[in-house]
N, C-alpha and C. Protein backbone atom coordinates (compact mmCIF):
# COMPACT_ATOMS: atom_id res chain seq x y z
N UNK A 1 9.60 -7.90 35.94
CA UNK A 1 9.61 -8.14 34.52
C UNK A 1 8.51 -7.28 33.89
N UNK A 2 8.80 -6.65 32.87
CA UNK A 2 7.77 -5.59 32.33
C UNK A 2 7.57 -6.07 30.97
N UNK A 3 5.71 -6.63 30.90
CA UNK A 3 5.35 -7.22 30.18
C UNK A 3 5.37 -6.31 28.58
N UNK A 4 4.32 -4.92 29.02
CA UNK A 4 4.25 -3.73 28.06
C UNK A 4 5.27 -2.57 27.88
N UNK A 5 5.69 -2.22 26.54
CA UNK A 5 5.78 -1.40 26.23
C UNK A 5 5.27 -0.43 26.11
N UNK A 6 5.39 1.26 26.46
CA UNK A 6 4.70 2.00 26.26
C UNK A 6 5.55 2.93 25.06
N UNK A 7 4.78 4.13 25.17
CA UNK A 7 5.20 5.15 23.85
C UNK A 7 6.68 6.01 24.83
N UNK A 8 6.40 5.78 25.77
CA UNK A 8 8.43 6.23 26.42
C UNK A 8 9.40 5.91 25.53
N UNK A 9 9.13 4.24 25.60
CA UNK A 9 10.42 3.26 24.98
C UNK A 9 10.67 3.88 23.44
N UNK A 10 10.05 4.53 22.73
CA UNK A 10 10.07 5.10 21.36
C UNK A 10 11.40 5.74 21.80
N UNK A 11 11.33 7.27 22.15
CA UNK A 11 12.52 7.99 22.35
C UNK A 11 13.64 7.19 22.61
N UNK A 12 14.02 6.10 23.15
CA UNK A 12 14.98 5.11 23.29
C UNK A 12 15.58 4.87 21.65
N UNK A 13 14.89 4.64 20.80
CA UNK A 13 14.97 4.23 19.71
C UNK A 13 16.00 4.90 18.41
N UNK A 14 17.33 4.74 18.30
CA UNK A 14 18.10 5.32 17.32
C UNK A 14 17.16 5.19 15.83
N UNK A 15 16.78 6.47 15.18
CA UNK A 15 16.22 6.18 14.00
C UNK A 15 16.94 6.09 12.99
N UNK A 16 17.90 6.74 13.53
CA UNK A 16 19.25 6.84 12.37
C UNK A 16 19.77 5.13 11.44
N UNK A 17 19.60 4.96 13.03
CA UNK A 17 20.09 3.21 12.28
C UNK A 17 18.70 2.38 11.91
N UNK A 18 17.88 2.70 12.17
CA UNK A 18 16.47 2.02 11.73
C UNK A 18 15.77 2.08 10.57
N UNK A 19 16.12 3.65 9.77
CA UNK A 19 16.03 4.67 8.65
C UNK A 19 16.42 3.57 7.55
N UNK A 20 17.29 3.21 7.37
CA UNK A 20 17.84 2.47 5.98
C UNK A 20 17.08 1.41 6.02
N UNK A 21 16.60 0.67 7.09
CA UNK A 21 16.35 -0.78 7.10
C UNK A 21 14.62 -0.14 6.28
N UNK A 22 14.17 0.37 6.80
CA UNK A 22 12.75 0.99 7.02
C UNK A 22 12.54 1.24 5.67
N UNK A 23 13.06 2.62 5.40
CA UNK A 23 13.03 3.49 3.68
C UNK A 23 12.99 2.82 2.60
N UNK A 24 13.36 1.85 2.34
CA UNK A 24 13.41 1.02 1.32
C UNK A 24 12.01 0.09 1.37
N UNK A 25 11.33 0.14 2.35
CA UNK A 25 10.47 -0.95 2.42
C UNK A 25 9.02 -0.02 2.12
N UNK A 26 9.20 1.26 2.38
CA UNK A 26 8.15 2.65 2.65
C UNK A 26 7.88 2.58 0.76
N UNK A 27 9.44 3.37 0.28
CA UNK A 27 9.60 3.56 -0.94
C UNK A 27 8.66 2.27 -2.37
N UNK A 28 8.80 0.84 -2.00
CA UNK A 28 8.19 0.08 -2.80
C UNK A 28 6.70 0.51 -2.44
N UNK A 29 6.54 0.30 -1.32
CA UNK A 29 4.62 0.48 -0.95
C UNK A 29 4.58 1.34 -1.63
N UNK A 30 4.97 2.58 -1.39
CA UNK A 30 4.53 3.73 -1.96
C UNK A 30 4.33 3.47 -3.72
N UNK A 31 5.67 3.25 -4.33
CA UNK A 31 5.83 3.07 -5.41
C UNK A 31 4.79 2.08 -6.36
N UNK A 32 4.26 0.99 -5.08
CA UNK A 32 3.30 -0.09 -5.54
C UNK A 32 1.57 0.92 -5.42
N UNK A 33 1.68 1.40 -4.88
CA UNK A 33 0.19 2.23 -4.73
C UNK A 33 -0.11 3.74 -5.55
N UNK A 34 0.99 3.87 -6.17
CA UNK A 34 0.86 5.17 -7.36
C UNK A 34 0.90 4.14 -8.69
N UNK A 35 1.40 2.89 -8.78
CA UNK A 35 1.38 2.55 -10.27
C UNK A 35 0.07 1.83 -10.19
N UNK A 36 -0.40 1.17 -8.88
CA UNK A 36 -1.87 0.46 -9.24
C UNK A 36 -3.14 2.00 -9.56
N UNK A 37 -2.71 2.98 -8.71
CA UNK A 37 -3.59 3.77 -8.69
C UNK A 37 -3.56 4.56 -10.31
N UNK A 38 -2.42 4.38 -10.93
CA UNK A 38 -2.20 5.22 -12.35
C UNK A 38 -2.69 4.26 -13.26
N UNK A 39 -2.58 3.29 -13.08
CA UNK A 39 -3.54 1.94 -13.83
C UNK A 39 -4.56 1.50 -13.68
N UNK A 40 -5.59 2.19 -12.55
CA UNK A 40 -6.77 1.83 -12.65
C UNK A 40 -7.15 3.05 -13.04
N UNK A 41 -7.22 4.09 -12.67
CA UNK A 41 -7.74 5.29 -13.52
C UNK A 41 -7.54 5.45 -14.86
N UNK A 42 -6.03 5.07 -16.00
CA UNK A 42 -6.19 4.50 -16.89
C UNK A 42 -7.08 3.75 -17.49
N UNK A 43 -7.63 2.62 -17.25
CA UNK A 43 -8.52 2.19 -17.30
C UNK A 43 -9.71 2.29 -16.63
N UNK A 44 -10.37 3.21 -16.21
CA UNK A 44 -11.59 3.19 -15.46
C UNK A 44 -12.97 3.42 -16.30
N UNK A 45 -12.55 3.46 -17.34
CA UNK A 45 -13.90 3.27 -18.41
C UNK A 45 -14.38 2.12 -18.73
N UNK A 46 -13.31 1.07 -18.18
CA UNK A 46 -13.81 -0.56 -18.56
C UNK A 46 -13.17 -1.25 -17.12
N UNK A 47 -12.98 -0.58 -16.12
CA UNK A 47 -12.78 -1.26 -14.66
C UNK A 47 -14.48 -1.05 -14.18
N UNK A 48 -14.88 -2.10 -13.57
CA UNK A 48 -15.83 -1.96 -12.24
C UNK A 48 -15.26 -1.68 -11.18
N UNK A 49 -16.49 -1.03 -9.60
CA UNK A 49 -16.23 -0.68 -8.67
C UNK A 49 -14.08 0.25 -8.85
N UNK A 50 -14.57 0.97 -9.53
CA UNK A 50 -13.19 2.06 -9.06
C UNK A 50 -13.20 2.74 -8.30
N UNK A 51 -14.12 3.30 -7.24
CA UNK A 51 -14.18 4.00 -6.39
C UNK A 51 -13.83 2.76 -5.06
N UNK A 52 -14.46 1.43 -4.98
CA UNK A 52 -13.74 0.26 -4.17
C UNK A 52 -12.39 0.07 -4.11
N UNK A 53 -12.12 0.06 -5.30
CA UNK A 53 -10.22 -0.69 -5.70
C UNK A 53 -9.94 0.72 -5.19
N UNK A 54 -10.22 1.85 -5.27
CA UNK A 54 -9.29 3.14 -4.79
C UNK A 54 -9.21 2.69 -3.39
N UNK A 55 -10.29 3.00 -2.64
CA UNK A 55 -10.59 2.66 -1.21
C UNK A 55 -9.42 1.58 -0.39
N UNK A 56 -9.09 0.39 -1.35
CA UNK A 56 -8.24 -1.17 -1.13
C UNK A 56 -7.07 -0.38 -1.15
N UNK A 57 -6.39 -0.04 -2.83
CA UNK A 57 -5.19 0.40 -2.47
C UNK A 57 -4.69 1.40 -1.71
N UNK A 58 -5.73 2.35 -1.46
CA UNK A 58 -5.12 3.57 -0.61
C UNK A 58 -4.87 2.97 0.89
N UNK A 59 -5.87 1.90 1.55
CA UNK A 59 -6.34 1.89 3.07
C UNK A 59 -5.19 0.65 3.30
N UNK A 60 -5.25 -0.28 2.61
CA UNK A 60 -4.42 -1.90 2.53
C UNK A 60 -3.27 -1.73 2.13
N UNK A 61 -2.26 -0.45 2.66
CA UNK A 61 -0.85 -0.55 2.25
C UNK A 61 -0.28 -1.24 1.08
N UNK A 62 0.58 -2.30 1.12
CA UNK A 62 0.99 -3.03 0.26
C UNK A 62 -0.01 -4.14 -0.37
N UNK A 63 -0.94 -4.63 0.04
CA UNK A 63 -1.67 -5.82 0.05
C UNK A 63 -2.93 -5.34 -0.83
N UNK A 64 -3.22 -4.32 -0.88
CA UNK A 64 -4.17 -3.51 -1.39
C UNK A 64 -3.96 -3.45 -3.25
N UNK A 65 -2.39 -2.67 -3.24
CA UNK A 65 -2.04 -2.54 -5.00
C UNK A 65 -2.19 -4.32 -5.09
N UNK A 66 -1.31 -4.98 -4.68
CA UNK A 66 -0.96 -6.58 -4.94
C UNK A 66 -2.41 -7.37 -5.26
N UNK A 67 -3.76 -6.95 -3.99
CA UNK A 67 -4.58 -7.36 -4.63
C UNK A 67 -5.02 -6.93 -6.16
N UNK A 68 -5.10 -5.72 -6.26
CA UNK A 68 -5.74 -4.95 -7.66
C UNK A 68 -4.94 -5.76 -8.52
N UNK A 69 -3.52 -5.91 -8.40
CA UNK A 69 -3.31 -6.54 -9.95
C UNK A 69 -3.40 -7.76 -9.79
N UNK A 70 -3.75 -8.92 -8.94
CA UNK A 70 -4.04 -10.38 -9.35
C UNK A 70 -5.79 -10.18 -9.33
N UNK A 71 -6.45 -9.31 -8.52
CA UNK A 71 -7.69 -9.49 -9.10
C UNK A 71 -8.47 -8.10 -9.62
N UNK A 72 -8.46 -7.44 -9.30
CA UNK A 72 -8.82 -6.15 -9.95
C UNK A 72 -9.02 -5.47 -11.47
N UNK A 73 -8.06 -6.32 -12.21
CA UNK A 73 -7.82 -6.23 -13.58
C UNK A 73 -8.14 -6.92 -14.33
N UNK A 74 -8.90 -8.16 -13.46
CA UNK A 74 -9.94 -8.63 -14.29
C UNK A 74 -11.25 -8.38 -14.29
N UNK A 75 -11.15 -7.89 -13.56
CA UNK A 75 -12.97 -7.27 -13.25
C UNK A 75 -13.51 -6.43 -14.78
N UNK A 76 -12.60 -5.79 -15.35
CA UNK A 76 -13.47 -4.94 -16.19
C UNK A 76 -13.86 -6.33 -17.26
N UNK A 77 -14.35 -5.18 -18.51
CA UNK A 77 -14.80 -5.87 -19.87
C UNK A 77 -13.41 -6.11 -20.29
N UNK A 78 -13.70 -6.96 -21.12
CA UNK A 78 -12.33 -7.25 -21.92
C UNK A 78 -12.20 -7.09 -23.37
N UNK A 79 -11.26 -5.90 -24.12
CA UNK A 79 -11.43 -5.24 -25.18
C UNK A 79 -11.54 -6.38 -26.35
């Protein structure tokens, strides 16, 4: 019985059929980490730590934008 997988078993792997399931899930992250990132630089005259929140959404995939907008957007002053 073979407990581990190694990087062999990859080449095994049809991507073709894995591609659709996958792409769609790539496409939101992505999509979620260019609109937090276009909205905090928007505002970065009244955001704190923007060089942090960059750091979150770029490194924290999905979890990163999601944090910035439940907490990130309150951090600045409020007009």
């Amino acid at each position: 019985m073979q407990l581990h997988y190694g990087l062999d078993e990859l080449k095994d792997i049809d991507w073709m059929t894995v591609l659709p399931i996958i792409l769609p899930f790539m496409a939101v992250g992505f999509i979620l980490i260019l609109i937090a990132l276009m909205d905090l630089y928007r505002n970065r005259k009244t955001r704190e730590n923007v060089f942090i929140w960059t750091i979150v959404i770029l490194f924290c995939n999905t979890i990163g934008p999601i944090l910035y907008f439940v907490i990130g957007r309150r951090d600045g002053k409020s007009s």
